[in-house]
PDB file of N, CA and C in Angstrom:
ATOM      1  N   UNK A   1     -38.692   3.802 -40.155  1.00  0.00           N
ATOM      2  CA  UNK A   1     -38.180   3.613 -38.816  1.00  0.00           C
ATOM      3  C   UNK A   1     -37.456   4.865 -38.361  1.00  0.00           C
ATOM      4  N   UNK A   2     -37.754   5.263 -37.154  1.00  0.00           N
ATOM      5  CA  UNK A   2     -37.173   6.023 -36.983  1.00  0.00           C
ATOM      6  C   UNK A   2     -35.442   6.048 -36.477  1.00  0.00           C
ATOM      7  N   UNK A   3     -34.709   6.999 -36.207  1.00  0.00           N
ATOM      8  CA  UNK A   3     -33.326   7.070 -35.941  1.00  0.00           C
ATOM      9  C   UNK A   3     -33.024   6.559 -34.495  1.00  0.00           C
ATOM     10  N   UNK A   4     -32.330   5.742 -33.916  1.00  0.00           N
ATOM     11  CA  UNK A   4     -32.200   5.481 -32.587  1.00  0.00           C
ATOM     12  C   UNK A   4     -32.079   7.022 -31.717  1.00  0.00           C
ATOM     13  N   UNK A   5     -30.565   7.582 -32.490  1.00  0.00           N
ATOM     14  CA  UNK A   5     -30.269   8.568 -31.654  1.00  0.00           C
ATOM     15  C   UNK A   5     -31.164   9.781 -31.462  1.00  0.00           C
ATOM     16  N   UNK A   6     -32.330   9.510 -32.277  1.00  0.00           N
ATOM     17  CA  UNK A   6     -33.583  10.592 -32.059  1.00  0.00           C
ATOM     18  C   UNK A   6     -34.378  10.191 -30.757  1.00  0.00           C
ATOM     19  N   UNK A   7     -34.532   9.139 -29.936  1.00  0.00           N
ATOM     20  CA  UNK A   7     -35.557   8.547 -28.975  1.00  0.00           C
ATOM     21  C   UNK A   7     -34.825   9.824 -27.411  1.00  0.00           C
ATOM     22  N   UNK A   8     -35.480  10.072 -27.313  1.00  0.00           N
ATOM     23  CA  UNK A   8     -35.361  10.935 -25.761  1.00  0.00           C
ATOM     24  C   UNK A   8     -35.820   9.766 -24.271  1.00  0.00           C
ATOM     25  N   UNK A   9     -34.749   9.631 -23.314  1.00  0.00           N
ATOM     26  CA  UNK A   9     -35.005   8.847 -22.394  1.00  0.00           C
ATOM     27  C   UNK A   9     -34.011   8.013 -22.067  1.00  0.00           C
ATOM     28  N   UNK A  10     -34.407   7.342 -21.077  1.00  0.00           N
ATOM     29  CA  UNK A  10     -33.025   5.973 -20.848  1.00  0.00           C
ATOM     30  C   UNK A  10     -33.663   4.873 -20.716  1.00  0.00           C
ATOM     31  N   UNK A  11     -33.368   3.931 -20.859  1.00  0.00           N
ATOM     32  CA  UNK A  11     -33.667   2.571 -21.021  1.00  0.00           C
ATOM     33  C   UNK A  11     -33.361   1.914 -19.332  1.00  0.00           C
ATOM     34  N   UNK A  12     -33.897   1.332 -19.057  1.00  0.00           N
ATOM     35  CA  UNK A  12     -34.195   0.492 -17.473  1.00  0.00           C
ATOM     36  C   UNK A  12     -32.855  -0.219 -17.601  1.00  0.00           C
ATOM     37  N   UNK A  13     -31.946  -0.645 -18.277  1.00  0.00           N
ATOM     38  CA  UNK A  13     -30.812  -0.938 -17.499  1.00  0.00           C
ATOM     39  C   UNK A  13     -29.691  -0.005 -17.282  1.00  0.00           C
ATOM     40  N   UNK A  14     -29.970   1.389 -18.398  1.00  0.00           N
ATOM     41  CA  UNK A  14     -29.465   2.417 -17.538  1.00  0.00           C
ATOM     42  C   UNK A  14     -29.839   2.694 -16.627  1.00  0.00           C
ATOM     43  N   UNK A  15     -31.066   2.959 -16.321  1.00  0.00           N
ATOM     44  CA  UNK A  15     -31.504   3.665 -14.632  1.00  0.00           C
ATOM     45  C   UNK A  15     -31.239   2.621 -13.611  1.00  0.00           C
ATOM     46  N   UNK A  16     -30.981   1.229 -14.142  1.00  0.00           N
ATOM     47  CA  UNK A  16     -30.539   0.504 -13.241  1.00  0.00           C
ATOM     48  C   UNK A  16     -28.649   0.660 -12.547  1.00  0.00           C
ATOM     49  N   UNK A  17     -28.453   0.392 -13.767  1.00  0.00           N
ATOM     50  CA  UNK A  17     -26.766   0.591 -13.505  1.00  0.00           C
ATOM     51  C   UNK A  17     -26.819   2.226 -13.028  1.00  0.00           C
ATOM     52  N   UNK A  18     -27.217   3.052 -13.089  1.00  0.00           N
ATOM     53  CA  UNK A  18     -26.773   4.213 -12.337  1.00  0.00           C
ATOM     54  C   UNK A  18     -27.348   4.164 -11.136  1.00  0.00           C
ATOM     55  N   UNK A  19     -28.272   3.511 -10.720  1.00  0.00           N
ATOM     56  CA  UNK A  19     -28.782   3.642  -9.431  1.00  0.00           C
ATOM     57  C   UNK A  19     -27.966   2.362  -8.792  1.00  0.00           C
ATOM     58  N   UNK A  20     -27.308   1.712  -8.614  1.00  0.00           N
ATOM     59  CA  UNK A  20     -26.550   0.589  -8.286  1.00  0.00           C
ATOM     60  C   UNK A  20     -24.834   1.528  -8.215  1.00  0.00           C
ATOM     61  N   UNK A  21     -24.211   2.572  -8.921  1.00  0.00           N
ATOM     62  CA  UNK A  21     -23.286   3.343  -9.083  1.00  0.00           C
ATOM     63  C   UNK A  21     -23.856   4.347  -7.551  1.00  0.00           C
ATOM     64  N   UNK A  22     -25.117   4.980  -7.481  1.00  0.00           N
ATOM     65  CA  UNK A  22     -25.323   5.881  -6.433  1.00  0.00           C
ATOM     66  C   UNK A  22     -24.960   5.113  -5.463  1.00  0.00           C
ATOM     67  N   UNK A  23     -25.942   3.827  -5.490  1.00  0.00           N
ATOM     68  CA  UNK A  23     -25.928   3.256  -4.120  1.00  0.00           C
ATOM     69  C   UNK A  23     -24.705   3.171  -3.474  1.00  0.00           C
ATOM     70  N   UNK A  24     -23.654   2.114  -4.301  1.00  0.00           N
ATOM     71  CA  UNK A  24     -22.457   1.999  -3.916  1.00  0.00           C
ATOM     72  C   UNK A  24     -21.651   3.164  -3.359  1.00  0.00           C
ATOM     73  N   UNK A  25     -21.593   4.257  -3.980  1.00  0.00           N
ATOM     74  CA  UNK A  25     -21.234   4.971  -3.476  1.00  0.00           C
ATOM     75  C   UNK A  25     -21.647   5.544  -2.045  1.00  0.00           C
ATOM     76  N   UNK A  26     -23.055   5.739  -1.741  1.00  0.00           N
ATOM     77  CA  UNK A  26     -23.482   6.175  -0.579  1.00  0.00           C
ATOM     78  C   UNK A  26     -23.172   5.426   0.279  1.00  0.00           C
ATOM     79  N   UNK A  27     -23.079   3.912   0.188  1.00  0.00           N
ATOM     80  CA  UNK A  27     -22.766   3.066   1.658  1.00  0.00           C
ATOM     81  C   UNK A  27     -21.370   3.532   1.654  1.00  0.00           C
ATOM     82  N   UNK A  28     -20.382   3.948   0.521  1.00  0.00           N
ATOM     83  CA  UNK A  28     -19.199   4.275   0.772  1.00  0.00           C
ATOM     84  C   UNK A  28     -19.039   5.398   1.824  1.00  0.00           C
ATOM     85  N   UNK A  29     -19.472   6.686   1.286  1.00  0.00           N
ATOM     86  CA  UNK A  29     -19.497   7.762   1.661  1.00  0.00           C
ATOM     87  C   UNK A  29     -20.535   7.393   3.416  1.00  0.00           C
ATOM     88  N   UNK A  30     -21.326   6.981   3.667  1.00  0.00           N
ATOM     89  CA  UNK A  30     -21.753   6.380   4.853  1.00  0.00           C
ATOM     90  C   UNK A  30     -20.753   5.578   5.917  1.00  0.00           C
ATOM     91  N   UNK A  31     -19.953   4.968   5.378  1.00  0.00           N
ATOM     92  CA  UNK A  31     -18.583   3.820   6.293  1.00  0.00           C
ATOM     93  C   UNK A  31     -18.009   5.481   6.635  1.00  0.00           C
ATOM     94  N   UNK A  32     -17.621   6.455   5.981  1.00  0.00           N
ATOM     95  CA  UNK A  32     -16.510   7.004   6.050  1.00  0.00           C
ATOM     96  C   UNK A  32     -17.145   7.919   7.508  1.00  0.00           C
ATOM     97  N   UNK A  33     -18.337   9.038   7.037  1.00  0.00           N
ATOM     98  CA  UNK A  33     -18.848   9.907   7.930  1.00  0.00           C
ATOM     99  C   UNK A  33     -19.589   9.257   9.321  1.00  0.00           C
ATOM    100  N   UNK A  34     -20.147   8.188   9.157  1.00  0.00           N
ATOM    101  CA  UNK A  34     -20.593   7.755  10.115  1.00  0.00           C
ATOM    102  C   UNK A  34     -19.647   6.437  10.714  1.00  0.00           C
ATOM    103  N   UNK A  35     -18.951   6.394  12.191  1.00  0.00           N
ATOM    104  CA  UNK A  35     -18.349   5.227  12.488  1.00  0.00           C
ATOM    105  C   UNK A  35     -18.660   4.388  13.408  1.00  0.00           C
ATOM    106  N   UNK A  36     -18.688   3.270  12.974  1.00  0.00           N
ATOM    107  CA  UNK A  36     -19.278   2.320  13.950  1.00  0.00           C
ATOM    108  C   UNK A  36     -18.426   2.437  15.207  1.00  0.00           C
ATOM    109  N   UNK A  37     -19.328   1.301  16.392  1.00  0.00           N
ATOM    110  CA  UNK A  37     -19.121   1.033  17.711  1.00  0.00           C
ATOM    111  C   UNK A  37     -17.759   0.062  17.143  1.00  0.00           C
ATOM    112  N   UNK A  38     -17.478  -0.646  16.397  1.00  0.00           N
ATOM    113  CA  UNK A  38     -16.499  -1.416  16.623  1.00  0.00           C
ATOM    114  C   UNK A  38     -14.927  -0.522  15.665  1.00  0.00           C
ATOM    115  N   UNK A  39     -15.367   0.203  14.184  1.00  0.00           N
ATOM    116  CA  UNK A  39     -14.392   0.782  14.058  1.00  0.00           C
ATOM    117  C   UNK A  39     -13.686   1.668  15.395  1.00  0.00           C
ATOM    118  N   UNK A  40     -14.212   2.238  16.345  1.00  0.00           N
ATOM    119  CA  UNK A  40     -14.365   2.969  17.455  1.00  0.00           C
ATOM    120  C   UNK A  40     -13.257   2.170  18.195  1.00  0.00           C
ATOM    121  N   UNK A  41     -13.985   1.052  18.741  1.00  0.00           N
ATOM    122  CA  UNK A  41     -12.906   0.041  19.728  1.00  0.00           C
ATOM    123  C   UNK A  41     -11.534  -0.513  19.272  1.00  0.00           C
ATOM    124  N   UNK A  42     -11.620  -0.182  17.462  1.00  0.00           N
ATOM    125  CA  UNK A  42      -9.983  -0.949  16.962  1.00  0.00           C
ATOM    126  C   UNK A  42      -9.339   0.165  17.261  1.00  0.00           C
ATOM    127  N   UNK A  43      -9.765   1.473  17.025  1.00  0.00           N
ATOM    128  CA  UNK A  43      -8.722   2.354  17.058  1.00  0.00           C
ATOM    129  C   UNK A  43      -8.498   2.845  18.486  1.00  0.00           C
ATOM    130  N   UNK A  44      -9.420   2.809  19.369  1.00  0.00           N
ATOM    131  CA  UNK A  44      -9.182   2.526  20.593  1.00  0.00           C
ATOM    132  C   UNK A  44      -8.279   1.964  21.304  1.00  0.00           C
ATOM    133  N   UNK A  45      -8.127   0.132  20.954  1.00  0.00           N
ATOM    134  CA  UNK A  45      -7.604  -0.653  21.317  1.00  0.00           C
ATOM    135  C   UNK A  45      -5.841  -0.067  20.588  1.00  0.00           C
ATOM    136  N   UNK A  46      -5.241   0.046  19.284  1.00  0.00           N
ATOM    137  CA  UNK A  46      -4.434   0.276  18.808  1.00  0.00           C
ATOM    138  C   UNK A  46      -3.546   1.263  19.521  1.00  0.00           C
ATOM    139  N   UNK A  47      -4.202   2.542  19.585  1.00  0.00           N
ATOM    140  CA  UNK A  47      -3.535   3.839  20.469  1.00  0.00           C
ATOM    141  C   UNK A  47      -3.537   3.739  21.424  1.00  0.00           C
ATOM    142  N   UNK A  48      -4.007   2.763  22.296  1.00  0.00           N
ATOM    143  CA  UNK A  48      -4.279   2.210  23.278  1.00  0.00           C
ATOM    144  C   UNK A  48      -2.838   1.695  24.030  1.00  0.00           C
ATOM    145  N   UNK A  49      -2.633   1.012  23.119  1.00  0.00           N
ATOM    146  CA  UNK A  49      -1.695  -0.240  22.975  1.00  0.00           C
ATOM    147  C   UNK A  49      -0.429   0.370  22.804  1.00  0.00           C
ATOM    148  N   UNK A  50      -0.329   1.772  21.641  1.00  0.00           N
ATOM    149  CA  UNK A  50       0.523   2.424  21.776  1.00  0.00           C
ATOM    150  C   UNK A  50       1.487   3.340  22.217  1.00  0.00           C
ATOM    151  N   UNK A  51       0.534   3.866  23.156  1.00  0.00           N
ATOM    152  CA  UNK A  51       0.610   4.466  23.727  1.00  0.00           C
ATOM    153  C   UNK A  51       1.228   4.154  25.126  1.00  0.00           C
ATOM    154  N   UNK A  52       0.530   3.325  25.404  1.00  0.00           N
ATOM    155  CA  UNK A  52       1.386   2.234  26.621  1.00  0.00           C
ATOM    156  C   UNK A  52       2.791   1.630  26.480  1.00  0.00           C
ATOM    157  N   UNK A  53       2.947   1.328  25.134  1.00  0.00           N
ATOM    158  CA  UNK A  53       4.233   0.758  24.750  1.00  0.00           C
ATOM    159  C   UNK A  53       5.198   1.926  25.081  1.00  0.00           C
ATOM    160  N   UNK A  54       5.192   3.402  24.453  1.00  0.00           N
ATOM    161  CA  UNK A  54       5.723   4.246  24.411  1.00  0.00           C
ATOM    162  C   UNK A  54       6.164   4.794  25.684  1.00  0.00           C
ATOM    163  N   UNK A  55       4.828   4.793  26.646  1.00  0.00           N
ATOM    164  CA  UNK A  55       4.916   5.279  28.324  1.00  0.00           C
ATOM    165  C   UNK A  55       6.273   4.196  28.998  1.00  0.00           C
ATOM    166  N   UNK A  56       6.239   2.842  28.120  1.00  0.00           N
ATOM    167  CA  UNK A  56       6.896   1.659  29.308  1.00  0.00           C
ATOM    168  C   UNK A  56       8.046   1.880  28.469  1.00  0.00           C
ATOM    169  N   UNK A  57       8.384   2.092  27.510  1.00  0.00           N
ATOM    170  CA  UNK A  57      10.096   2.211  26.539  1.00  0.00           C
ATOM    171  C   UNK A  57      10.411   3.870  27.501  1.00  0.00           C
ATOM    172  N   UNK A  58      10.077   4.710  27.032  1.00  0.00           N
ATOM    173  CA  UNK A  58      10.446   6.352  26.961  1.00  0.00           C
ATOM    174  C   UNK A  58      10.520   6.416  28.578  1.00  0.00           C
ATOM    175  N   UNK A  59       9.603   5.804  29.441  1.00  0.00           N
ATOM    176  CA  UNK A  59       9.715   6.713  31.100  1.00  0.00           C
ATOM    177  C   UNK A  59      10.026   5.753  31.987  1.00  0.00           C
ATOM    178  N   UNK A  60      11.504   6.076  32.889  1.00  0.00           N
ATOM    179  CA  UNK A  60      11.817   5.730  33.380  1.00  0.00           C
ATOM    180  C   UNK A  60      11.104   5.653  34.826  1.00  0.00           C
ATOM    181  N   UNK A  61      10.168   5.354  35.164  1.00  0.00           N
ATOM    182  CA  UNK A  61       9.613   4.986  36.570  1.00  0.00           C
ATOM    183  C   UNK A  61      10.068   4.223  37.453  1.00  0.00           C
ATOM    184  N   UNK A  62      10.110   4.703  38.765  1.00  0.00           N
ATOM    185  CA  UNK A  62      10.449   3.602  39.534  1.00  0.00           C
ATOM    186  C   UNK A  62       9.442   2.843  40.786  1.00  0.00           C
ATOM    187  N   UNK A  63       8.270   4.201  40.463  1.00  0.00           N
ATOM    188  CA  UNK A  63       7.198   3.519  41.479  1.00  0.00           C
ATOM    189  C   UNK A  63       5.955   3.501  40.864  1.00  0.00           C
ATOM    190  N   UNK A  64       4.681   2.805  41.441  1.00  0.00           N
ATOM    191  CA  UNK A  64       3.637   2.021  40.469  1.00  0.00           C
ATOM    192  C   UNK A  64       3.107   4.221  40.221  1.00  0.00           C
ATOM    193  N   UNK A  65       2.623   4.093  39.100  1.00  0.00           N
ATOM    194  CA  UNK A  65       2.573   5.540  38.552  1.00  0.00           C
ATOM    195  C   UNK A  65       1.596   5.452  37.830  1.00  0.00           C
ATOM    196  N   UNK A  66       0.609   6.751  37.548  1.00  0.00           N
ATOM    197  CA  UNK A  66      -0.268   7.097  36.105  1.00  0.00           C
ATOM    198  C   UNK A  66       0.145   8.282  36.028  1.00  0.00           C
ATOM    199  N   UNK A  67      -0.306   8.255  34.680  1.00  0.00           N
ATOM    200  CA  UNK A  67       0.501   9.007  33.751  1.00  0.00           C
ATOM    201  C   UNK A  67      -0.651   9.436  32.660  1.00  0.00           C
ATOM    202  N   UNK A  68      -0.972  10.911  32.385  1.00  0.00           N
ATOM    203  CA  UNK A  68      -1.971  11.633  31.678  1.00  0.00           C
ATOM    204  C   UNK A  68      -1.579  11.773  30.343  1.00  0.00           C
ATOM    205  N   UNK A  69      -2.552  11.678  29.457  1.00  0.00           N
ATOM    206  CA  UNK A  69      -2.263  12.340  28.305  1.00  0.00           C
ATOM    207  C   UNK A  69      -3.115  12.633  27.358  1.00  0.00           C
ATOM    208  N   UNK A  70      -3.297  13.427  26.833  1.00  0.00           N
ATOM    209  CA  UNK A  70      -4.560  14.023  25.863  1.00  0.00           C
ATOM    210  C   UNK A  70      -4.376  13.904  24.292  1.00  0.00           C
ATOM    211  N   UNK A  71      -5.418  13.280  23.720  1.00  0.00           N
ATOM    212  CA  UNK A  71      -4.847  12.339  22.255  1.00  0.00           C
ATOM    213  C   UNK A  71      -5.525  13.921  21.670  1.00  0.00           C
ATOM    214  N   UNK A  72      -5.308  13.176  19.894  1.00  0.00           N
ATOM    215  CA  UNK A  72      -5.125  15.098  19.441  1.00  0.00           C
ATOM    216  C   UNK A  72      -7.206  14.973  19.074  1.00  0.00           C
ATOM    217  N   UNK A  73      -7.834  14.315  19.120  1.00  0.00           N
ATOM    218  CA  UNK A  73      -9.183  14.391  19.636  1.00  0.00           C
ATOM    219  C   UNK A  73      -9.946  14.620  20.787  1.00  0.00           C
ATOM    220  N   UNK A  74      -8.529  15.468  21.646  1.00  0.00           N
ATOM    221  CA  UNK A  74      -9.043  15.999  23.043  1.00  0.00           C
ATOM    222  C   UNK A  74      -9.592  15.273  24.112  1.00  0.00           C
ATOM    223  N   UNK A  75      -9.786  14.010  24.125  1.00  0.00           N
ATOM    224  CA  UNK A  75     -10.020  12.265  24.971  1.00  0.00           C
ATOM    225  C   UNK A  75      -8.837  12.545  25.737  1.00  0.00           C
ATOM    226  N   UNK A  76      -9.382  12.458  27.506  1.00  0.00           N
ATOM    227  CA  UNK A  76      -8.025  12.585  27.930  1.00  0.00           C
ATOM    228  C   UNK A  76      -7.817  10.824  28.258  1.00  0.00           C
ATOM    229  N   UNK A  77      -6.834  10.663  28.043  1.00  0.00           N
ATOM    230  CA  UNK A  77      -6.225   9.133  28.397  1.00  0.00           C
ATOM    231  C   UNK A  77      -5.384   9.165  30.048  1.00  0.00           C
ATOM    232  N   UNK A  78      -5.094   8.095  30.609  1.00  0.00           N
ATOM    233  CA  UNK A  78      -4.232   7.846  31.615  1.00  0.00           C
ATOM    234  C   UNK A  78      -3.754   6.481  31.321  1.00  0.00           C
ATOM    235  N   UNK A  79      -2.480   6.150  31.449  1.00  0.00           N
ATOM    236  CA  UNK A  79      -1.761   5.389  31.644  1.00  0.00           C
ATOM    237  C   UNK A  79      -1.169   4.366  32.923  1.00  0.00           C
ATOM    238  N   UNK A  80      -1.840   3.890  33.806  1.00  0.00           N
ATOM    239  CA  UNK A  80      -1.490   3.220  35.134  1.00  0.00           C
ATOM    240  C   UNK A  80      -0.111   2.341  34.893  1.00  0.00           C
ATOM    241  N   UNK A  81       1.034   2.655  35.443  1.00  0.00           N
ATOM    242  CA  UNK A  81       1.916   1.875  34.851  1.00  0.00           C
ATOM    243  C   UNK A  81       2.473   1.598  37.216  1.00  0.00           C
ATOM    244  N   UNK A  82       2.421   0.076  36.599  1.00  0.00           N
ATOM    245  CA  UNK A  82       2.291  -0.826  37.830  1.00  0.00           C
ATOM    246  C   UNK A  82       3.884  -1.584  38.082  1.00  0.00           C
ATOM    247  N   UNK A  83       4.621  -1.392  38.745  1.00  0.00           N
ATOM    248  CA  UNK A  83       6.011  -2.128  38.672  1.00  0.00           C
ATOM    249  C   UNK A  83       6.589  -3.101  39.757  1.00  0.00           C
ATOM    250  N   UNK A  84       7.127  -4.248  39.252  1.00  0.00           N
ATOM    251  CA  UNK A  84       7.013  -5.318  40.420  1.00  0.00           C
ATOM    252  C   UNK A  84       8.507  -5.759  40.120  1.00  0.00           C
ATOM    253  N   UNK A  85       9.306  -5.966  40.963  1.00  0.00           N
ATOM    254  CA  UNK A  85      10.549  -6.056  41.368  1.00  0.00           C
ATOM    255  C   UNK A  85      10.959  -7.060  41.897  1.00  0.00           C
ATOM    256  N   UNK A  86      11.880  -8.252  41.734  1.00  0.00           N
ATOM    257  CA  UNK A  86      12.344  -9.274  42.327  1.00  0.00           C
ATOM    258  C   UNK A  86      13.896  -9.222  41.590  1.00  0.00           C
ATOM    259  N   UNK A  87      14.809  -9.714  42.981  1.00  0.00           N
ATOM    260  CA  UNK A  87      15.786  -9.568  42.219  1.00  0.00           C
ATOM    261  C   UNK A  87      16.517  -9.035  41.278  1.00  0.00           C
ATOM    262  N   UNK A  88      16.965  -9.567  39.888  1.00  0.00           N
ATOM    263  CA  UNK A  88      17.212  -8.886  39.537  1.00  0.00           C
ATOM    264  C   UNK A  88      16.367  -8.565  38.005  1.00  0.00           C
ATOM    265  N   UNK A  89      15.131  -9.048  38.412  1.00  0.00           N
ATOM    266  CA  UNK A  89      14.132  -8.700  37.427  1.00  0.00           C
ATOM    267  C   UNK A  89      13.464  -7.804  37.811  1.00  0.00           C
ATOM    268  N   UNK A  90      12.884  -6.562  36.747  1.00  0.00           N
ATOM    269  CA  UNK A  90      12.072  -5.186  36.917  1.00  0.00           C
ATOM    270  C   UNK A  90      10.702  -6.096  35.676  1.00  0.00           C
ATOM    271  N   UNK A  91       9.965  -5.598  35.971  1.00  0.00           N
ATOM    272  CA  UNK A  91       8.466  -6.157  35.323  1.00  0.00           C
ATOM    273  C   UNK A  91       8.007  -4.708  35.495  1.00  0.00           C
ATOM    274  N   UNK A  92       7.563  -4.317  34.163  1.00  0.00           N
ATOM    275  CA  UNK A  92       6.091  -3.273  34.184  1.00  0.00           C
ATOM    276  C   UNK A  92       5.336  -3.411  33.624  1.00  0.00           C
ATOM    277  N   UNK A  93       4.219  -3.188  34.212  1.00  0.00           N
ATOM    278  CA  UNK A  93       2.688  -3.623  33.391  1.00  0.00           C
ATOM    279  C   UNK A  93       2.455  -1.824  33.837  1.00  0.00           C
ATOM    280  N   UNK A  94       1.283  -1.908  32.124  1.00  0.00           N
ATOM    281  CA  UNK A  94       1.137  -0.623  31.747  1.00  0.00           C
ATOM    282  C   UNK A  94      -0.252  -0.883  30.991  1.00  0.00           C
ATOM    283  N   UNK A  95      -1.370  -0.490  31.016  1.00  0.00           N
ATOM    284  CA  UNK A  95      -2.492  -0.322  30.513  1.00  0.00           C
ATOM    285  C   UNK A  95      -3.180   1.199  30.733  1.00  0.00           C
ATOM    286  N   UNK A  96      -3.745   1.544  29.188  1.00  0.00           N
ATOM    287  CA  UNK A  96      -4.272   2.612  28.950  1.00  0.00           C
ATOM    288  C   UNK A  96      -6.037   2.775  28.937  1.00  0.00           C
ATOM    289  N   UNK A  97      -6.689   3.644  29.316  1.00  0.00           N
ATOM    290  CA  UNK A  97      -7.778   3.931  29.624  1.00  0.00           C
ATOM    291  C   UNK A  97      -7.818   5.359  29.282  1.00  0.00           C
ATOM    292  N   UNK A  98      -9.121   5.003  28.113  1.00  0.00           N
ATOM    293  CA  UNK A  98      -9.710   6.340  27.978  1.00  0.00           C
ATOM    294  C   UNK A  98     -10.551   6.887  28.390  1.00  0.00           C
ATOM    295  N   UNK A  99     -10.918   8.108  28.862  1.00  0.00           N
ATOM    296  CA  UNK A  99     -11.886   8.703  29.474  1.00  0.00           C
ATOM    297  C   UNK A  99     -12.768   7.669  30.726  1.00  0.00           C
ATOM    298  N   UNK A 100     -11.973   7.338  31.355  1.00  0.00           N
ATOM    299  CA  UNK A 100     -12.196   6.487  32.368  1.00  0.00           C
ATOM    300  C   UNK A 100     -13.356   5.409  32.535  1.00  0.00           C
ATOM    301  N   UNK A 101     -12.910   5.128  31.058  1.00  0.00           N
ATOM    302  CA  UNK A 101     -13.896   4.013  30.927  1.00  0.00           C
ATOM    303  C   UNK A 101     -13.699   2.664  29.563  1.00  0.00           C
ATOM    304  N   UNK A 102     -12.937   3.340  28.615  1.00  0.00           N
ATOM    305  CA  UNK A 102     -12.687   2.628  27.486  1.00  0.00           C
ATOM    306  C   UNK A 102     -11.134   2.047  27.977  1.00  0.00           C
ATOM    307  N   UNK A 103     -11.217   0.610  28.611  1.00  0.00           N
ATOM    308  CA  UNK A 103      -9.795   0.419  28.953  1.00  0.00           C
ATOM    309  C   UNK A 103      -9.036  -1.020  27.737  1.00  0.00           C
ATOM    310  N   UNK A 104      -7.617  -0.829  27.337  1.00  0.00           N
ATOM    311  CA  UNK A 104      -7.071  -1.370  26.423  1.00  0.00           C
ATOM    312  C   UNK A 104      -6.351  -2.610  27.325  1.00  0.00           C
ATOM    313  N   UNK A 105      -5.993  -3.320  26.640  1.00  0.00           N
ATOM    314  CA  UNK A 105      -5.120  -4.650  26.953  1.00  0.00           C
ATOM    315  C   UNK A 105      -3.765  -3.894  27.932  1.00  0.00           C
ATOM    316  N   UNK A 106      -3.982  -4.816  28.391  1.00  0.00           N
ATOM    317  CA  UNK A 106      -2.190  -4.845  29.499  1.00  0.00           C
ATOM    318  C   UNK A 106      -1.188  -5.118  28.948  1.00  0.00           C
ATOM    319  N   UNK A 107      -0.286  -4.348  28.872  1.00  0.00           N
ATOM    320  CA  UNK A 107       1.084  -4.807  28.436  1.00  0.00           C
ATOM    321  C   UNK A 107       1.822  -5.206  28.947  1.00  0.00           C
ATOM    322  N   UNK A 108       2.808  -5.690  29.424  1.00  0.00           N
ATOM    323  CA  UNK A 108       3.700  -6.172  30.324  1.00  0.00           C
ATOM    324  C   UNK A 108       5.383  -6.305  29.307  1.00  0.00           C
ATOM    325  N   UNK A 109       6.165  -5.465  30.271  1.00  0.00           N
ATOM    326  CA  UNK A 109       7.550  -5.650  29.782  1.00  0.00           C
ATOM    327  C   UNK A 109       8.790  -5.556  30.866  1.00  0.00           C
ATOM    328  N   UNK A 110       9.316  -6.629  30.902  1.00  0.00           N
ATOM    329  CA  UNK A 110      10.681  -7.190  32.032  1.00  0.00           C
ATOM    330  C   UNK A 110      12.071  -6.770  31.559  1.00  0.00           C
ATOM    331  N   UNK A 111      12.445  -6.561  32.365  1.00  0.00           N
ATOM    332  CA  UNK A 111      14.394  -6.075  32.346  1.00  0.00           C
ATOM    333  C   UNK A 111      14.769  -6.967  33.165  1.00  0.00           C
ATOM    334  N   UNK A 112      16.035  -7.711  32.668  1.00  0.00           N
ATOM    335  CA  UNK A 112      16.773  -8.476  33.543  1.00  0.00           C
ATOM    336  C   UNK A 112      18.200  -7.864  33.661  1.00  0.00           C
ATOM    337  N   UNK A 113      18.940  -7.976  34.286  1.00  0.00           N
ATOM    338  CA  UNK A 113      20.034  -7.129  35.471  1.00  0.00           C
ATOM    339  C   UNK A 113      19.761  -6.039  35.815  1.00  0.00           C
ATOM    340  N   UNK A 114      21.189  -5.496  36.624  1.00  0.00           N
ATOM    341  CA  UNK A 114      20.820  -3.892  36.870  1.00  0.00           C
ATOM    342  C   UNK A 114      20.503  -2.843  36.509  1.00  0.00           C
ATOM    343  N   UNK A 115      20.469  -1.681  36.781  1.00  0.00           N
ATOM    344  CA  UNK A 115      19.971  -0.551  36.227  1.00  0.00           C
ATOM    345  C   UNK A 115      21.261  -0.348  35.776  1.00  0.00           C
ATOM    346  N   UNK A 116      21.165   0.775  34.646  1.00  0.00           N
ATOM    347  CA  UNK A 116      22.342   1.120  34.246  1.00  0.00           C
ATOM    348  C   UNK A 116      22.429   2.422  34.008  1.00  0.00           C
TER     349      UNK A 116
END
């Protein structure tokens, strides 16, 4: 009989398990370089969202306003920030739109008494 470790070759459940190791990996390496239509819209929607939050905390507006801004992927964004007044409630609604077409959820945030 001859010696095992003398046989030259691989046996079919090696070439299996390594080709099941490539694969996995390539759909990996595939999610990362190539991104879907919907990874696209979460991160959309998110900076979106954040961005608006930030415009309605940080800027003091007092009339319905947009507001520009260029994310660091060079997409210019605008901010429409809309303000409605009664008494002694201030309401701003603020929604972001990218490239004048990808538009995010409305935010809406109220102050009750005066300015200070």
């Amino acid at each position: 009989m001859k010696n095992r470790s003398s046989r030259k070759g691989s046996t079919l459940v090696e070439v299996l398990v390594s080709f099941a190791i490539l694969t996995t990996t390539g759909v990996f390496m595939l999610g990362f370089l190539f991104r879907s239509p919907t990874t696209d819209k979460v991160w959309i929607d998110n900076y979106g969202q954040e961005l608006s939050k930030i415009i309605i905390l940080t800027t003091n507006a007092q009339n319905d306003t947009v507001i520009e801004h260029t994310d660091a992927k060079g997409a210019p964004w605008e901010t429409i920030v809309k303000i409605d007044k009664e008494d002694a409630e201030t309401c701003l609604t603020a929604v972001s739109i990218k490239a004048r077409r990808d538009t995010t959820r409305t935010l809406h945030y109220c102050k009750y008494g005066g300015e200070k």
